[in-house]
PDB file of N, CA and C in Angstrom:
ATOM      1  N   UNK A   1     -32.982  40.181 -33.455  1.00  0.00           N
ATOM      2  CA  UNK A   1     -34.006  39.219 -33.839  1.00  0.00           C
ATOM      3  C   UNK A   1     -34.532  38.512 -32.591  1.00  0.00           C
ATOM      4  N   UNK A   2     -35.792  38.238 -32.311  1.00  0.00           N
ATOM      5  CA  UNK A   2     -36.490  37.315 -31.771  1.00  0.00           C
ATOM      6  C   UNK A   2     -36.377  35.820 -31.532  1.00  0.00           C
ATOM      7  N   UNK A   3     -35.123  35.647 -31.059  1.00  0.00           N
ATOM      8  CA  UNK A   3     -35.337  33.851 -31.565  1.00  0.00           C
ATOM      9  C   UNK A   3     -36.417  33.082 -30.963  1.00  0.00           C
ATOM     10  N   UNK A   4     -37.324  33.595 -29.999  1.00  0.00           N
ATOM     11  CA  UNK A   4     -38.254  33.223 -29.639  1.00  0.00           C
ATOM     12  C   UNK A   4     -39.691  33.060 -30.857  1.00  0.00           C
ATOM     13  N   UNK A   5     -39.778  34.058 -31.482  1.00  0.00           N
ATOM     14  CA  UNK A   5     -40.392  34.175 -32.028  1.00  0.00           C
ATOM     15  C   UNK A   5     -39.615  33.040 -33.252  1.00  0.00           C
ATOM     16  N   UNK A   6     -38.580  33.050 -33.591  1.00  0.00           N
ATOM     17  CA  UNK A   6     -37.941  32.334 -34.987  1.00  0.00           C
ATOM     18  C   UNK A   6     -38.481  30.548 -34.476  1.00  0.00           C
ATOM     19  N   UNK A   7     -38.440  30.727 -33.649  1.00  0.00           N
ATOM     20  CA  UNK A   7     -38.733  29.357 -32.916  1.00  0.00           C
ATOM     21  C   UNK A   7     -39.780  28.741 -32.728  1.00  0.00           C
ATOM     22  N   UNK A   8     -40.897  29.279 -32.360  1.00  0.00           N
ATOM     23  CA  UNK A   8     -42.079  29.415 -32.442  1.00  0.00           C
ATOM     24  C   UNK A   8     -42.999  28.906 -33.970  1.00  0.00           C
ATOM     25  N   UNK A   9     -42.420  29.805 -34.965  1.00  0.00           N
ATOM     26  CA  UNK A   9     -42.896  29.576 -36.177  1.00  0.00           C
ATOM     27  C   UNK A   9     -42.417  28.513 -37.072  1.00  0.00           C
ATOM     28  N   UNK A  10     -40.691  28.332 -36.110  1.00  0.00           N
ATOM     29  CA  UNK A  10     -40.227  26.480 -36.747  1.00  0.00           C
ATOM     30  C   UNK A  10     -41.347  25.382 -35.967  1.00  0.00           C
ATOM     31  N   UNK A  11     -41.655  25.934 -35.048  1.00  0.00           N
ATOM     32  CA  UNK A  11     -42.288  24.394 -34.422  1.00  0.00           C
ATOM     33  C   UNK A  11     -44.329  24.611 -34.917  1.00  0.00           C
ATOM     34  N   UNK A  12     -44.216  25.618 -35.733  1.00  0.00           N
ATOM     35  CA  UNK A  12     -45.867  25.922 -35.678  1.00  0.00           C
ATOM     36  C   UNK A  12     -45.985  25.273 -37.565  1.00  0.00           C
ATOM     37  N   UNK A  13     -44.712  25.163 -38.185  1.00  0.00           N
ATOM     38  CA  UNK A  13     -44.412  25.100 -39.627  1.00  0.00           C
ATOM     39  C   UNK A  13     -44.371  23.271 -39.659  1.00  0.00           C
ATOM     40  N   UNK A  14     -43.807  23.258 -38.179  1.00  0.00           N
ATOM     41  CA  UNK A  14     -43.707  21.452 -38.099  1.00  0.00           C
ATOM     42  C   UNK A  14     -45.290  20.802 -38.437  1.00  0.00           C
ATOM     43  N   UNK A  15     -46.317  21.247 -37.821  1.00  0.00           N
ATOM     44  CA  UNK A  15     -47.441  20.754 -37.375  1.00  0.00           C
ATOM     45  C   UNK A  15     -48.146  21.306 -38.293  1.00  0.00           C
ATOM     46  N   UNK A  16     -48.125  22.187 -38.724  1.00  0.00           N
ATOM     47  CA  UNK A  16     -49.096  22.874 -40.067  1.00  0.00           C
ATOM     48  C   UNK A  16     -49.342  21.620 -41.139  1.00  0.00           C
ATOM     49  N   UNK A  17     -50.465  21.543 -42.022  1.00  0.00           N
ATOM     50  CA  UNK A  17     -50.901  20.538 -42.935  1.00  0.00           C
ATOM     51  C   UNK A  17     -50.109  21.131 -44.018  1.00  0.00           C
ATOM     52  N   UNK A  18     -49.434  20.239 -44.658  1.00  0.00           N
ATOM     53  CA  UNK A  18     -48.556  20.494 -46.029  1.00  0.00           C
ATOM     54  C   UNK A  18     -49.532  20.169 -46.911  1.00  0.00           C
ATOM     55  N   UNK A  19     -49.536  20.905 -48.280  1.00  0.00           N
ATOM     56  CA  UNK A  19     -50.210  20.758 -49.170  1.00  0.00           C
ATOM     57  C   UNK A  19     -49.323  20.470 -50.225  1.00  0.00           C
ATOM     58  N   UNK A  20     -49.052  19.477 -50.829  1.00  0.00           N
ATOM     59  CA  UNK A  20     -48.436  18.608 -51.967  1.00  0.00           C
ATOM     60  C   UNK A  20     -48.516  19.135 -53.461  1.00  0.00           C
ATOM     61  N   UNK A  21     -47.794  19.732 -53.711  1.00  0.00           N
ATOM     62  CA  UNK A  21     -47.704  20.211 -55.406  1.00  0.00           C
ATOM     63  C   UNK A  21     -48.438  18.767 -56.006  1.00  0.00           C
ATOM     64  N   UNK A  22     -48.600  19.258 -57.376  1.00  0.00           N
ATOM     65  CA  UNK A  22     -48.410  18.558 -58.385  1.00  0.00           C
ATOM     66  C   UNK A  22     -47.655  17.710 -58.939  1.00  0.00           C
ATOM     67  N   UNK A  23     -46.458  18.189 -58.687  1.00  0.00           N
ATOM     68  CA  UNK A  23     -45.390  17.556 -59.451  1.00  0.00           C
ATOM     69  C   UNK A  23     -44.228  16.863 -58.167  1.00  0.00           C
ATOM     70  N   UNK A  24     -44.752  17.161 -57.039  1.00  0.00           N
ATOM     71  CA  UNK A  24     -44.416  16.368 -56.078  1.00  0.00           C
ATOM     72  C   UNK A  24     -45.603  14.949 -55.947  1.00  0.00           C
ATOM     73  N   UNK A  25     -46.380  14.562 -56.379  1.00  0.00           N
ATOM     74  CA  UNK A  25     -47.494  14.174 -56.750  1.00  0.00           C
ATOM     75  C   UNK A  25     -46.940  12.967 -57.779  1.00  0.00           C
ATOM     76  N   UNK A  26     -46.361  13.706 -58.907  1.00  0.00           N
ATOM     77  CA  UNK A  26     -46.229  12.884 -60.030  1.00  0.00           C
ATOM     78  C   UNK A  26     -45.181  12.441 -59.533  1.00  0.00           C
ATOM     79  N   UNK A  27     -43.964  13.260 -59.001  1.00  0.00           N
ATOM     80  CA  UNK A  27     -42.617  12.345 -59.120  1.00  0.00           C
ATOM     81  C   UNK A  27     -42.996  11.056 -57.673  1.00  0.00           C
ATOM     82  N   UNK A  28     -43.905  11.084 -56.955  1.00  0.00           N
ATOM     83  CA  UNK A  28     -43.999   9.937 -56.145  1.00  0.00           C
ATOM     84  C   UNK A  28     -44.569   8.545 -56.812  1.00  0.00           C
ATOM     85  N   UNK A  29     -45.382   9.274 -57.684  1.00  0.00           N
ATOM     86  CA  UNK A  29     -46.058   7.909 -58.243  1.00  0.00           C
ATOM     87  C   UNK A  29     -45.020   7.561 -59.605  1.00  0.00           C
ATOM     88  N   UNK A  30     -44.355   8.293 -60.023  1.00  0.00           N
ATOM     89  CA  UNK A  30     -42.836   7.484 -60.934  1.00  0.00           C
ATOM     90  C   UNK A  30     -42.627   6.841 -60.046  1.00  0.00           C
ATOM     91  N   UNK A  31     -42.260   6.781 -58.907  1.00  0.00           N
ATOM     92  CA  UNK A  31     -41.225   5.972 -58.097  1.00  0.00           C
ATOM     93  C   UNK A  31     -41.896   5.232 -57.528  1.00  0.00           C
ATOM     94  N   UNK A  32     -43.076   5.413 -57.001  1.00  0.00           N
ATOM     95  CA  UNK A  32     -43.654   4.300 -57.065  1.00  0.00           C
ATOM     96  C   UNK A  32     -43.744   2.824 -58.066  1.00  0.00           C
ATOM     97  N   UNK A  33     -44.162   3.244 -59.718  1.00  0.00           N
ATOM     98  CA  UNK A  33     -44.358   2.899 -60.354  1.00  0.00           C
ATOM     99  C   UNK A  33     -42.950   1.804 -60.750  1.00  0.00           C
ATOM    100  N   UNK A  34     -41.866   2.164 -60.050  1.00  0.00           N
ATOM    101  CA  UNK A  34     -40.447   1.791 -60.325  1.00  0.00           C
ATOM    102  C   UNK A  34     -39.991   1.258 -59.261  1.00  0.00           C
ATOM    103  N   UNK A  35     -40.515   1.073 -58.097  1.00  0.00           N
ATOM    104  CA  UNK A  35     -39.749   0.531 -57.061  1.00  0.00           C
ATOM    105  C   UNK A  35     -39.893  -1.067 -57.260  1.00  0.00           C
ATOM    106  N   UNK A  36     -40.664  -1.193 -57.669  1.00  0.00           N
ATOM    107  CA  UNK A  36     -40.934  -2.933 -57.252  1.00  0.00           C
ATOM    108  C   UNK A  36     -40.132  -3.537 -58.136  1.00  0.00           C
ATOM    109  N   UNK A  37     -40.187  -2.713 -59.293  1.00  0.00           N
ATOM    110  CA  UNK A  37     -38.825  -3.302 -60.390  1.00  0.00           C
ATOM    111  C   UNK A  37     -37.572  -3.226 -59.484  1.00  0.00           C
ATOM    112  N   UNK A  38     -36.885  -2.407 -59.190  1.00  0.00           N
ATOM    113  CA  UNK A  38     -35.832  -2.099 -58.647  1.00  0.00           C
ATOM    114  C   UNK A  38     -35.414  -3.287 -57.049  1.00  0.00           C
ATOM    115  N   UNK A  39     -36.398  -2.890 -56.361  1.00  0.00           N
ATOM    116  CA  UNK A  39     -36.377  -4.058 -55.477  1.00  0.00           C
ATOM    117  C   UNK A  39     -36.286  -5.396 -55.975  1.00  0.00           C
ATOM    118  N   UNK A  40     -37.055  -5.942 -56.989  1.00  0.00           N
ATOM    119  CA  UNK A  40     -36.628  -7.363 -57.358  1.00  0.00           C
ATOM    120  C   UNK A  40     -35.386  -7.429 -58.106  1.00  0.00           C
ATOM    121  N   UNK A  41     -35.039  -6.601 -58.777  1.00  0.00           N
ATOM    122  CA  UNK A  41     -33.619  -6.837 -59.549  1.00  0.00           C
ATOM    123  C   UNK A  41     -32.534  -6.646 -58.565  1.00  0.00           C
ATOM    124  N   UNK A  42     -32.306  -5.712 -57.876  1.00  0.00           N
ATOM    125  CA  UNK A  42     -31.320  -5.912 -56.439  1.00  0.00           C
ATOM    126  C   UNK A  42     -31.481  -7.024 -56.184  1.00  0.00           C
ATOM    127  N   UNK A  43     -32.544  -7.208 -55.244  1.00  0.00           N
ATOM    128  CA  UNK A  43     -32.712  -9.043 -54.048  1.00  0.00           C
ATOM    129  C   UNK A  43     -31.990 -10.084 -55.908  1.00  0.00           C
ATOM    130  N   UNK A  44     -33.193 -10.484 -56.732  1.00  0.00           N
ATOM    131  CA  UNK A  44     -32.605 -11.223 -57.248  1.00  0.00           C
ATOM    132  C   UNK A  44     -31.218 -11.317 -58.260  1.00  0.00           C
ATOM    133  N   UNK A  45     -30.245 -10.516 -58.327  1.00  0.00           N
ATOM    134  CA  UNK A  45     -29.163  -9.967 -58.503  1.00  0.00           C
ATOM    135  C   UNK A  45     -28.002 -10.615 -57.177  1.00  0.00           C
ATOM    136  N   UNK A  46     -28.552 -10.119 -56.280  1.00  0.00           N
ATOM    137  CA  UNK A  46     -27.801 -10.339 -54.909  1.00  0.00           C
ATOM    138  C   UNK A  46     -27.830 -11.974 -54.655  1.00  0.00           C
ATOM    139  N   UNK A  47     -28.946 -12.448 -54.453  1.00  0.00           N
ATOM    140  CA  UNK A  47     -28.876 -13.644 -54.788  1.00  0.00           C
ATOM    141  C   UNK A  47     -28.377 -14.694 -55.748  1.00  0.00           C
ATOM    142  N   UNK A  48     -28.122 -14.304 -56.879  1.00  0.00           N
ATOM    143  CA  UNK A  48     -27.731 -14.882 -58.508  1.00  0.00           C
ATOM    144  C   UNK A  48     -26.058 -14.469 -57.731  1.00  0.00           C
ATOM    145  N   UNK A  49     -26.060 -13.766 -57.788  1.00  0.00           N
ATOM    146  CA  UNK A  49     -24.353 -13.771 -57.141  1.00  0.00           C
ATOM    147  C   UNK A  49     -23.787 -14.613 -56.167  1.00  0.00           C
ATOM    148  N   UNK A  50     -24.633 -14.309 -54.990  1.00  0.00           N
ATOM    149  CA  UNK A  50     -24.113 -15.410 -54.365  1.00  0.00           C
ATOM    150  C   UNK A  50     -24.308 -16.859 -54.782  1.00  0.00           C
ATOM    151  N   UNK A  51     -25.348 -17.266 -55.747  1.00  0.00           N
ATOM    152  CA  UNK A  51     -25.093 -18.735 -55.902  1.00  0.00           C
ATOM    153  C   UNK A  51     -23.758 -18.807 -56.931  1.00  0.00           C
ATOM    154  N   UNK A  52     -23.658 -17.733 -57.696  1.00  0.00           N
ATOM    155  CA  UNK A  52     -22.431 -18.175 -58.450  1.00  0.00           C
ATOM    156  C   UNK A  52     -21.484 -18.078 -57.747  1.00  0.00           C
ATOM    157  N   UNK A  53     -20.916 -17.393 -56.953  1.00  0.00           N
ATOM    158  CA  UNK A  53     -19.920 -17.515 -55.814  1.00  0.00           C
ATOM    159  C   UNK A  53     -20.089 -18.905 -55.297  1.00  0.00           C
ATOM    160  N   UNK A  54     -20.919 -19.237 -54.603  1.00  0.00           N
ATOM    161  CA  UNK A  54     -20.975 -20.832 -54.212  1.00  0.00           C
ATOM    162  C   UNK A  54     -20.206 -21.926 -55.180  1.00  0.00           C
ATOM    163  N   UNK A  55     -21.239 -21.520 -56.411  1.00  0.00           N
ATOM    164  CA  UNK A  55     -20.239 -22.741 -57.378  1.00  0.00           C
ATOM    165  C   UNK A  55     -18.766 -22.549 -57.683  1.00  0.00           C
ATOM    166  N   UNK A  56     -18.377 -21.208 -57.789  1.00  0.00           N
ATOM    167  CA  UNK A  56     -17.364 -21.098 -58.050  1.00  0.00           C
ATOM    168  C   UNK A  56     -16.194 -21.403 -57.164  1.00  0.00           C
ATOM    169  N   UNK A  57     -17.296 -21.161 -55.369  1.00  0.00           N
ATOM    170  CA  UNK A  57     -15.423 -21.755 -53.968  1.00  0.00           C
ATOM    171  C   UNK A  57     -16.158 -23.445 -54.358  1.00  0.00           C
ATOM    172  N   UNK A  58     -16.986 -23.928 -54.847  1.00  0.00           N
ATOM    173  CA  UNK A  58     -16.912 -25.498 -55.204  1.00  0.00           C
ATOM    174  C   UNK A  58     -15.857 -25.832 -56.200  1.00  0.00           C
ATOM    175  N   UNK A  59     -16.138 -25.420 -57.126  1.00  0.00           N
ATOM    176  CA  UNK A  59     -15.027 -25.898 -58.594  1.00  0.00           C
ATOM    177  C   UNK A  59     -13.709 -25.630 -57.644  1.00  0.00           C
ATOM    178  N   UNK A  60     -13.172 -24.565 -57.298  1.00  0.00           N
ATOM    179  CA  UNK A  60     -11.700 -24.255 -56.959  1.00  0.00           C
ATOM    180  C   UNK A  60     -11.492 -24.870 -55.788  1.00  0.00           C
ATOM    181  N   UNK A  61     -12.462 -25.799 -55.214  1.00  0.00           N
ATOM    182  CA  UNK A  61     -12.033 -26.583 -54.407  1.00  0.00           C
ATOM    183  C   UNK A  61     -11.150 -25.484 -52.475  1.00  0.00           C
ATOM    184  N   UNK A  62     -12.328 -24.799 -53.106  1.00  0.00           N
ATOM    185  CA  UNK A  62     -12.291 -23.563 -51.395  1.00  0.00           C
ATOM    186  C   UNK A  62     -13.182 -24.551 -50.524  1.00  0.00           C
ATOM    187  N   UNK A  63     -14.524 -24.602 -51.024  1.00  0.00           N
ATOM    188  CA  UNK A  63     -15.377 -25.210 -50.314  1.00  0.00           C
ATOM    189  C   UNK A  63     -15.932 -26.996 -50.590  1.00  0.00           C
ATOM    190  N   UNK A  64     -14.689 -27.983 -49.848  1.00  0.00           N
ATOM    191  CA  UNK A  64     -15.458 -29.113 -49.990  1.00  0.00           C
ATOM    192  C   UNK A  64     -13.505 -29.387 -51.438  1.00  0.00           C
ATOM    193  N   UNK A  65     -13.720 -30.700 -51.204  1.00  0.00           N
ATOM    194  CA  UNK A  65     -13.151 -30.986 -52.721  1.00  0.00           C
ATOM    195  C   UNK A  65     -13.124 -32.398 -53.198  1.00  0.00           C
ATOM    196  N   UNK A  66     -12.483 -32.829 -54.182  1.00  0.00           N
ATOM    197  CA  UNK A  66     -12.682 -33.930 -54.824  1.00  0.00           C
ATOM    198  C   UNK A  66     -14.052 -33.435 -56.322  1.00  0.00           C
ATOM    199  N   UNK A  67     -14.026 -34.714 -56.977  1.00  0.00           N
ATOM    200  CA  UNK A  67     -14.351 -34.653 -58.276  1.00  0.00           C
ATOM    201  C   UNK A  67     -16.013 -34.505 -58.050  1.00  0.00           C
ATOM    202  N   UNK A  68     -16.506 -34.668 -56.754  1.00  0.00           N
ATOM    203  CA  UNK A  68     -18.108 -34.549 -57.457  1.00  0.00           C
ATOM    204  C   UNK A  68     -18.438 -33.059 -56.588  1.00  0.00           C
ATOM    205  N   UNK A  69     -17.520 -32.295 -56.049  1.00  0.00           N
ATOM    206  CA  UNK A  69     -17.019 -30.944 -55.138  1.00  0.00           C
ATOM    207  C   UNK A  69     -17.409 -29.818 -56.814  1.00  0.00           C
ATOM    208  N   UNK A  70     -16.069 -30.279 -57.585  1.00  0.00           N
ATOM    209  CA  UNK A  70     -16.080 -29.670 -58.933  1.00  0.00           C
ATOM    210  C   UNK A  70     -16.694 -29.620 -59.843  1.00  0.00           C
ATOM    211  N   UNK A  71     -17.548 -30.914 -59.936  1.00  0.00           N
ATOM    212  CA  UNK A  71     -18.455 -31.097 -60.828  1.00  0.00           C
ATOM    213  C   UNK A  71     -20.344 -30.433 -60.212  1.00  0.00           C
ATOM    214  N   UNK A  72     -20.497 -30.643 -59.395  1.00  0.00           N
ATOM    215  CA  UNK A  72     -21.554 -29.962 -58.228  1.00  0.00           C
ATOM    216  C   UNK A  72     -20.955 -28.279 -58.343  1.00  0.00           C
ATOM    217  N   UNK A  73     -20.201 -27.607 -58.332  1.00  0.00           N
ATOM    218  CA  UNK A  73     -19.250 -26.306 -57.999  1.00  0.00           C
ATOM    219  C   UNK A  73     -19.890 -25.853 -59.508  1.00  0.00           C
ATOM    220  N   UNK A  74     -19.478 -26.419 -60.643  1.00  0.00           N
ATOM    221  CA  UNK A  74     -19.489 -26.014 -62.041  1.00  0.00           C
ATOM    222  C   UNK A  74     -20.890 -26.171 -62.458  1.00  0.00           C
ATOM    223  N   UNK A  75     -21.596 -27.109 -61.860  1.00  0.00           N
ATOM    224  CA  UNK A  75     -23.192 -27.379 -62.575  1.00  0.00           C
ATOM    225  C   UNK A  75     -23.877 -25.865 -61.499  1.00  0.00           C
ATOM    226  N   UNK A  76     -23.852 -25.511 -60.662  1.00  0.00           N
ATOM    227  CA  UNK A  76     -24.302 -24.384 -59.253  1.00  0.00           C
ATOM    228  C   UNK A  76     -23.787 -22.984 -59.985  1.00  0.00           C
ATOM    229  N   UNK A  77     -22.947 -23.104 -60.623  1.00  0.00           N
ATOM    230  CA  UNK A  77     -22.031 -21.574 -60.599  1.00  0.00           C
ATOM    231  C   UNK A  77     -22.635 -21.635 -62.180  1.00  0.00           C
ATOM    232  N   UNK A  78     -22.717 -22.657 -63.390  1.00  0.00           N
ATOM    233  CA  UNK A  78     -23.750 -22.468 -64.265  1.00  0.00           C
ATOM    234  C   UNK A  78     -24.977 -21.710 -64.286  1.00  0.00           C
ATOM    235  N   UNK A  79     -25.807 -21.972 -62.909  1.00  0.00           N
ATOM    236  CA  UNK A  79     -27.014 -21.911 -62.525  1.00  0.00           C
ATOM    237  C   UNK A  79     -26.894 -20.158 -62.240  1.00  0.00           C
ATOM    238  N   UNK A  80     -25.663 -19.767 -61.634  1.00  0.00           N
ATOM    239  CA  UNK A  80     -25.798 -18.404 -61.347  1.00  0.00           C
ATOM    240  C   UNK A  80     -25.833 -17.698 -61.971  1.00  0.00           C
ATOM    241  N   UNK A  81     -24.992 -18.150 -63.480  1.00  0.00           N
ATOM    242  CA  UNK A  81     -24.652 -17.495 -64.647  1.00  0.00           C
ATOM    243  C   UNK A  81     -25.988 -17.329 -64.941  1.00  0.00           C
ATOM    244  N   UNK A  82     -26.580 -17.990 -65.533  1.00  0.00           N
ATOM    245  CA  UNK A  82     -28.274 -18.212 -66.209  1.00  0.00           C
ATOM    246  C   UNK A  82     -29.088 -17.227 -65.368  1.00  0.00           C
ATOM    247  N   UNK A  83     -29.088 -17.318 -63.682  1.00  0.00           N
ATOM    248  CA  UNK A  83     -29.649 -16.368 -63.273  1.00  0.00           C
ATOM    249  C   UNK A  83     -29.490 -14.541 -63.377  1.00  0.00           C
ATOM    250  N   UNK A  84     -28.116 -14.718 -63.342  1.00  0.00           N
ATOM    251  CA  UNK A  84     -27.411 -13.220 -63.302  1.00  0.00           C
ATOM    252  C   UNK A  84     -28.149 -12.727 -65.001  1.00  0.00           C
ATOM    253  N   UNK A  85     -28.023 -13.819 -66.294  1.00  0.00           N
ATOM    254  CA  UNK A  85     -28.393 -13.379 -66.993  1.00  0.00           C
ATOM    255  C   UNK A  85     -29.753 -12.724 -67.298  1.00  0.00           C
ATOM    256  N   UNK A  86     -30.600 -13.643 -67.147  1.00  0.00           N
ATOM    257  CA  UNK A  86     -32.086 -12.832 -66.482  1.00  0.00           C
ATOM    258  C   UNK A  86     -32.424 -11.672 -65.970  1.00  0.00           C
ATOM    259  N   UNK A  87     -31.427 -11.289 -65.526  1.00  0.00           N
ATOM    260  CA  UNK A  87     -31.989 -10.460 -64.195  1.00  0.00           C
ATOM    261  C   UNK A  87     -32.098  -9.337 -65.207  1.00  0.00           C
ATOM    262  N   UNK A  88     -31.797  -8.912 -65.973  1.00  0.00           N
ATOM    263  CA  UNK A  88     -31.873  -7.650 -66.837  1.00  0.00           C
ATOM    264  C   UNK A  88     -32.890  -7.554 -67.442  1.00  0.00           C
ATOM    265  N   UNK A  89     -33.674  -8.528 -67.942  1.00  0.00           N
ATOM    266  CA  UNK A  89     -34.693  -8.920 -68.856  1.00  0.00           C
ATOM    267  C   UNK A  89     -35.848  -8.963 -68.069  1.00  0.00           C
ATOM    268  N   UNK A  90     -35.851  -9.723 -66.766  1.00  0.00           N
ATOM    269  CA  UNK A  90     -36.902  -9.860 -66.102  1.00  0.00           C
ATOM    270  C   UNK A  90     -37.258  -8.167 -64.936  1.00  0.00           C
ATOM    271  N   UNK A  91     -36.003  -7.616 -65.072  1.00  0.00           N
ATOM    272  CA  UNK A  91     -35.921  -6.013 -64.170  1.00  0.00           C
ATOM    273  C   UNK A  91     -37.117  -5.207 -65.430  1.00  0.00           C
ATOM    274  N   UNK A  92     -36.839  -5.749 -66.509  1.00  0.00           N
ATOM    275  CA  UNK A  92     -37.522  -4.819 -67.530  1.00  0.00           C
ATOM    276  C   UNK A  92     -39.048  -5.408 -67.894  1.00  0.00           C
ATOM    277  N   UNK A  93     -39.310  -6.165 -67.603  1.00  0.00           N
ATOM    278  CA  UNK A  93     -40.731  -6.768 -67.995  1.00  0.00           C
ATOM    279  C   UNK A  93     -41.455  -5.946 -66.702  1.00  0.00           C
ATOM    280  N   UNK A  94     -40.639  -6.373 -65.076  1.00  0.00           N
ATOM    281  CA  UNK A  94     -41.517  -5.946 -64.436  1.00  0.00           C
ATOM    282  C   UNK A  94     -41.563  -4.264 -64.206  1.00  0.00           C
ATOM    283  N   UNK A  95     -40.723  -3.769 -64.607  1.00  0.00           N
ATOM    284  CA  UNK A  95     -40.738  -1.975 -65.027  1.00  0.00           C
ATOM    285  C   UNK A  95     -41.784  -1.892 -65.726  1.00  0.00           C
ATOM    286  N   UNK A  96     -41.922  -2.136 -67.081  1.00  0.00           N
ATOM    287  CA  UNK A  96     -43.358  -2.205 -68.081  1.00  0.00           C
ATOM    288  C   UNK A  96     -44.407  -2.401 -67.343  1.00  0.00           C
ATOM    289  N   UNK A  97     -44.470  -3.730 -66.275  1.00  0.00           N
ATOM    290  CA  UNK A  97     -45.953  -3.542 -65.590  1.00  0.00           C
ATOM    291  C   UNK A  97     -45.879  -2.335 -64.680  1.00  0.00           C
ATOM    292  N   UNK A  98     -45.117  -1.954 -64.096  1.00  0.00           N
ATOM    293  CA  UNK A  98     -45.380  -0.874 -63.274  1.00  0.00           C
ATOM    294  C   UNK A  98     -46.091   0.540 -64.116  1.00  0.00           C
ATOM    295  N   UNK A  99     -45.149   0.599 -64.817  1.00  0.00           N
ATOM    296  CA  UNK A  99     -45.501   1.467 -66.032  1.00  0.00           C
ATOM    297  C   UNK A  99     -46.756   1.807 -66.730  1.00  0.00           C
ATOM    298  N   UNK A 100     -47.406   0.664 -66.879  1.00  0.00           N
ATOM    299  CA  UNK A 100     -48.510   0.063 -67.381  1.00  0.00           C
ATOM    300  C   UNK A 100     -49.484   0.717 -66.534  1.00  0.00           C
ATOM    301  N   UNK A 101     -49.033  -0.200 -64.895  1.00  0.00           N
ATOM    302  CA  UNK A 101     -50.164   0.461 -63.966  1.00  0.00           C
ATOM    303  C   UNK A 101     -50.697   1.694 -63.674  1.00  0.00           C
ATOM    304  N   UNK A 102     -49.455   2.459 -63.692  1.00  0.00           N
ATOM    305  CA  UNK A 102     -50.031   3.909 -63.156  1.00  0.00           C
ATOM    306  C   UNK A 102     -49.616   5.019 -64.456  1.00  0.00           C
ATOM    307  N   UNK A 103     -49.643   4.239 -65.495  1.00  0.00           N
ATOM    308  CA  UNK A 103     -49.432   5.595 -66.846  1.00  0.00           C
ATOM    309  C   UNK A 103     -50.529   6.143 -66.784  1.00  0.00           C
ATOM    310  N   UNK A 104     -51.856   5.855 -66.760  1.00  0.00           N
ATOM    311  CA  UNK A 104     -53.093   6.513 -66.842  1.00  0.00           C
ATOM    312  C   UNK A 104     -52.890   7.957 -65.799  1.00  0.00           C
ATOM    313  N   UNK A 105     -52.837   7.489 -64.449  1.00  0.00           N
ATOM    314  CA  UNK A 105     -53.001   8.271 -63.596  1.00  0.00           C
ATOM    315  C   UNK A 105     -51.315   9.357 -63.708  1.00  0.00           C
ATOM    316  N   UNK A 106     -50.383   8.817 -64.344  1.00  0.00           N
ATOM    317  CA  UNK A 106     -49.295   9.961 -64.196  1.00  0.00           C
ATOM    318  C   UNK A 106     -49.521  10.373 -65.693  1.00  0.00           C
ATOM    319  N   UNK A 107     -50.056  10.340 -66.391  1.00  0.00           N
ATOM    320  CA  UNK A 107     -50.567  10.564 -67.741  1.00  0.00           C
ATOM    321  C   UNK A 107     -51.290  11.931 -67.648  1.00  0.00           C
ATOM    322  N   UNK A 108     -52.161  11.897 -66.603  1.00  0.00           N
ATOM    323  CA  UNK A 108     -53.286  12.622 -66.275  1.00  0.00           C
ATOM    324  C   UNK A 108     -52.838  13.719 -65.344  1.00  0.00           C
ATOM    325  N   UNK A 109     -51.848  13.535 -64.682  1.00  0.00           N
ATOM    326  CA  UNK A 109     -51.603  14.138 -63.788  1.00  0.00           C
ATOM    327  C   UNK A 109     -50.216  14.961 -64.674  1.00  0.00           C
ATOM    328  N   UNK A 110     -49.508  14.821 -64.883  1.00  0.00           N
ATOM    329  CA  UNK A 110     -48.125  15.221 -66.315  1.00  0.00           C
ATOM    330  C   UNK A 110     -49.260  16.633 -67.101  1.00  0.00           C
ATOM    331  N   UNK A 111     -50.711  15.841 -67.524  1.00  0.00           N
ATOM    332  CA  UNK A 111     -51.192  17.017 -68.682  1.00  0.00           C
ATOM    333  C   UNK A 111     -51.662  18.134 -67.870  1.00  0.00           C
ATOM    334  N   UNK A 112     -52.391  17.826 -66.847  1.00  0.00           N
ATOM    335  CA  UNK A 112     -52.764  18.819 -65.575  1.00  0.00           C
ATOM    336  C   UNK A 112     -51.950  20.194 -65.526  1.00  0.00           C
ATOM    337  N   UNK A 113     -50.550  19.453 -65.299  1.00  0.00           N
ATOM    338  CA  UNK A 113     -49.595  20.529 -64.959  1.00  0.00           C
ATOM    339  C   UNK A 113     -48.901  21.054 -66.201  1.00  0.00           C
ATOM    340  N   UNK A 114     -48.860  20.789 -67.437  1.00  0.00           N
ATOM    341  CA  UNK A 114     -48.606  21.687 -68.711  1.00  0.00           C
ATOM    342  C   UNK A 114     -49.568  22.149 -68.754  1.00  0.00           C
ATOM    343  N   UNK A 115     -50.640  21.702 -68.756  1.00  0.00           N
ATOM    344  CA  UNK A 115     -51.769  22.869 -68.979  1.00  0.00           C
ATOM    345  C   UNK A 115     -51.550  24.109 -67.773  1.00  0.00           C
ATOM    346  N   UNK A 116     -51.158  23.864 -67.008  1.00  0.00           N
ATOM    347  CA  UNK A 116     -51.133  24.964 -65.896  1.00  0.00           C
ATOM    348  C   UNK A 116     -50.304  25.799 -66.053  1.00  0.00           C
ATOM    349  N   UNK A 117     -49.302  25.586 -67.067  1.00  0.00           N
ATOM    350  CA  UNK A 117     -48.087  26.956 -67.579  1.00  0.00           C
ATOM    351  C   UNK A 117     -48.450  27.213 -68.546  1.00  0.00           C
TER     352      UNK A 117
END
């Protein structure tokens, strides 16, 4: 074999214009359509945790102590609870808008390609 030649046609395959299926097409704009959900439920997830962690080294008297340590610790680590709870509800509202946004265009693009088999 030629590895000159094998070589040649890896670096000529690098630079060549790719032409994008269909359905490489659609599965970008799913994920598109889904990232921004996903990104806010991580960050605000990650965050809701750590404030309940906060309240919680308050109450057990890790961080800081005495009675307004525990009482500040328990009202904070409340707050995380309430947030952590959200986060499922609000991951799903903003999925629906994504959803919303680009169903037309992956709608359109989905019938394209059944019609094509």
């Amino acid at each position: 074999m030629d590895t000159n030649k094998i070589y040649a046609e890896h670096i000529a395959n690098e630079y060549s214009k790719k032409e994008t299926s269909k359905v490489n097409q659609l599965r970008k704009l799913d994920a598109k359509a889904k990232r921004p959900a996903c990104i806010f439920a991580y960050t605000f997830g990650i965050i809701s945790s750590l404030i309940l962690g906060t309240g919680m080294s308050l109450a057990m008297g890790v961080i800081g102590s005495g009675n307004i340590a525990l009482l500040g610790g328990i009202l904070i680590g409340m707050f995380g609870l309430i947030c952590c709870g959200f986060n499922y509800p609000m991951y799903k509202k903003f999925l629906q808008r994504g959803k919303d946004k680009y169903a037309s265009d992956i709608l359109r693009l989905a019938k394209e390609i059944s019609e094509e088999e």
